[in-house]
Protein backbone atom coordinates (compact mmCIF):
# COMPACT_ATOMS: atom_id res chain seq x y z
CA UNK A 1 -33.65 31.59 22.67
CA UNK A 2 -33.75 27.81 21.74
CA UNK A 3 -33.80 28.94 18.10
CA UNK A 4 -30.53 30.11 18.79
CA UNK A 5 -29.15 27.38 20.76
CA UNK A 6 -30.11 24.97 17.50
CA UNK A 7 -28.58 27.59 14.56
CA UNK A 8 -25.63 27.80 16.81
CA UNK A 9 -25.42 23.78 17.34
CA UNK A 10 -25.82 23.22 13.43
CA UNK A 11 -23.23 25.67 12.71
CA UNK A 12 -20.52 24.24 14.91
CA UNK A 13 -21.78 20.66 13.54
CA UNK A 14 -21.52 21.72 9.58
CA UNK A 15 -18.28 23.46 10.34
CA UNK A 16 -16.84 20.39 12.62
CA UNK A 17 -18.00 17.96 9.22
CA UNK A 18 -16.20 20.56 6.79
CA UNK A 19 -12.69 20.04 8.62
CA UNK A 20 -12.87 16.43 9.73
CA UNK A 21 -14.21 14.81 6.67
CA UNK A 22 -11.71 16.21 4.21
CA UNK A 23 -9.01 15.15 6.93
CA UNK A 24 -10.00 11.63 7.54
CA UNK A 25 -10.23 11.52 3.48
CA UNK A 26 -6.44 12.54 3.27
CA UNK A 27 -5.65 9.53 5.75
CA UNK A 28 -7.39 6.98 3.81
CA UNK A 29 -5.90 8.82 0.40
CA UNK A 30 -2.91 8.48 2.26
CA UNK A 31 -3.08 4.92 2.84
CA UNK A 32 -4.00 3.89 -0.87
CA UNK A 33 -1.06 6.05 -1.90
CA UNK A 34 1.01 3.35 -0.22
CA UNK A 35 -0.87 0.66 -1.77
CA UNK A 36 -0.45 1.60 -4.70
CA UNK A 37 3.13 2.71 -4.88
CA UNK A 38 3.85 -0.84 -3.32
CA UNK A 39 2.19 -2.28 -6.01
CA UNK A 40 4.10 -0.16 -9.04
CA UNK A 41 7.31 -1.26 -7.33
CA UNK A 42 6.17 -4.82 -6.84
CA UNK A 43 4.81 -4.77 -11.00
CA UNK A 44 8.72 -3.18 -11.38
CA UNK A 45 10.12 -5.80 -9.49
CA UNK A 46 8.80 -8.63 -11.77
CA UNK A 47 9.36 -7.09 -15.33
CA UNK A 48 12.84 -7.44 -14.35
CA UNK A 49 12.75 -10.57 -12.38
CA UNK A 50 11.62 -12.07 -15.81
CA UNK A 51 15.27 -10.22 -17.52
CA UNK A 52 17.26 -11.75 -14.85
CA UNK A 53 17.65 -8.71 -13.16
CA UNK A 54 17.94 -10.44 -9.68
CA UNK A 55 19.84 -7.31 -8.13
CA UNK A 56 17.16 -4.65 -9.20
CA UNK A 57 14.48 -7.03 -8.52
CA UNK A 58 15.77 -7.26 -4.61
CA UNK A 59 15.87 -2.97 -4.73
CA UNK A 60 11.99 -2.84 -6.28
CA UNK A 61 11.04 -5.48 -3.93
CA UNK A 62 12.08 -3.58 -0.89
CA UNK A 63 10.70 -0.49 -1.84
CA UNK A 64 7.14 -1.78 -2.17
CA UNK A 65 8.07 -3.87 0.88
CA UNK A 66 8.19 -0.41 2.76
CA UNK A 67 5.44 0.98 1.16
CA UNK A 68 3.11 -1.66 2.19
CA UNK A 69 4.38 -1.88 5.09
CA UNK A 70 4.03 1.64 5.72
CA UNK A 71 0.30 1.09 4.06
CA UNK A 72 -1.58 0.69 7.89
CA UNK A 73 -3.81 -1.18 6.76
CA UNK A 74 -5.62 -4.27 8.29
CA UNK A 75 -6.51 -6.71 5.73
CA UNK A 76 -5.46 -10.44 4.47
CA UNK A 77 -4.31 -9.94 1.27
CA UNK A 78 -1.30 -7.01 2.51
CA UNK A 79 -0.62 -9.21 4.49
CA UNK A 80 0.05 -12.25 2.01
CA UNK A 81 1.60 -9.22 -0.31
CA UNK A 82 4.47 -8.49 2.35
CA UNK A 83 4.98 -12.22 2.72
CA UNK A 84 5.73 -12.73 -0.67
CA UNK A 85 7.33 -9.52 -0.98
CA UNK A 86 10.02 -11.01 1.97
CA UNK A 87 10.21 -14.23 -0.27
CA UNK A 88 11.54 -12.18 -3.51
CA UNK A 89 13.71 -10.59 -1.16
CA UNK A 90 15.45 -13.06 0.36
CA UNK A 91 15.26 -14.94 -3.12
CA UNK A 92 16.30 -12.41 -5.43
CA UNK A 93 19.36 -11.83 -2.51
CA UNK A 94 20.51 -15.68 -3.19
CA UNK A 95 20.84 -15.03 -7.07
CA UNK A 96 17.27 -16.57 -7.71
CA UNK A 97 15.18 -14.70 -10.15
CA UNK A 98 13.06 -16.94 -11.50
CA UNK A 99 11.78 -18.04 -7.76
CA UNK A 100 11.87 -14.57 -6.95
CA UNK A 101 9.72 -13.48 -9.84
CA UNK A 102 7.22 -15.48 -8.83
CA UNK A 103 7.21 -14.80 -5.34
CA UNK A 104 6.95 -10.84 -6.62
CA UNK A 105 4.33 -11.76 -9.07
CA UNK A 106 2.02 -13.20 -5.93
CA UNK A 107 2.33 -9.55 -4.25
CA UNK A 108 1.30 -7.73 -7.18
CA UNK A 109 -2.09 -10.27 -7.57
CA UNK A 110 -2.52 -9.62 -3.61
CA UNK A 111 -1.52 -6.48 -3.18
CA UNK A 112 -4.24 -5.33 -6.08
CA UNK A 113 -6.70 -6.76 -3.85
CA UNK A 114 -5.55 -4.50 -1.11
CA UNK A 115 -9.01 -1.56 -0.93
């Protein structure tokens, strides 16, 4: 009878590990993804800071701004990435590409750091 008790506990148990692993893998997966399309947009945002591009620099800016935003993660260097993210913004806004750039160029070296 206790045989039974234990097969039946360690089948629930490897069955409860087959679904919740893979999900709680998806969630962190999900979380990179965000990372790292914040950073492609951010790397986007400073190729064409440096061509005086301040418009599309401002666009590229606010998408990884959302994405990294959107990230859920708890960790300094998002943090610093969304402040400087907000800098290029408002910079690129006021016709400032070359302060923007660098401000954009900051998220991408924090925002890499993000794991």
């Amino acid at each position: 009878m206790k045989m039974r008790i234990h097969r039946g506990a360690l089948a629930v148990a490897a069955v409860a590990a087959l679904v919740v692993f893979p999900l709680f893998s998806g969630l962190a997966l999900a979380e990179n993804k965000h990372v790292s399309e914040a950073v492609e947009h951010a790397k986007e945002a400073v190729a064409h800071g440096k061509q005086g591009h301040a418009d599309v620099l401002v666009k590229h800016s606010e998408e990884a701004l959302k994405h990294a935003e959107a990230a859920g993660v708890k960790n300094p260097h998002l943090d610093e990435g969304v402040k400087h993210l907000k800098e290029a913004v408002e910079h690129g806004k006021a016709g400032h590409a070359d302060v923007a750039t660098k401000h954009a160029e900051e998220a991408v070296t924090h925002l890499s750091e993000v794991k």
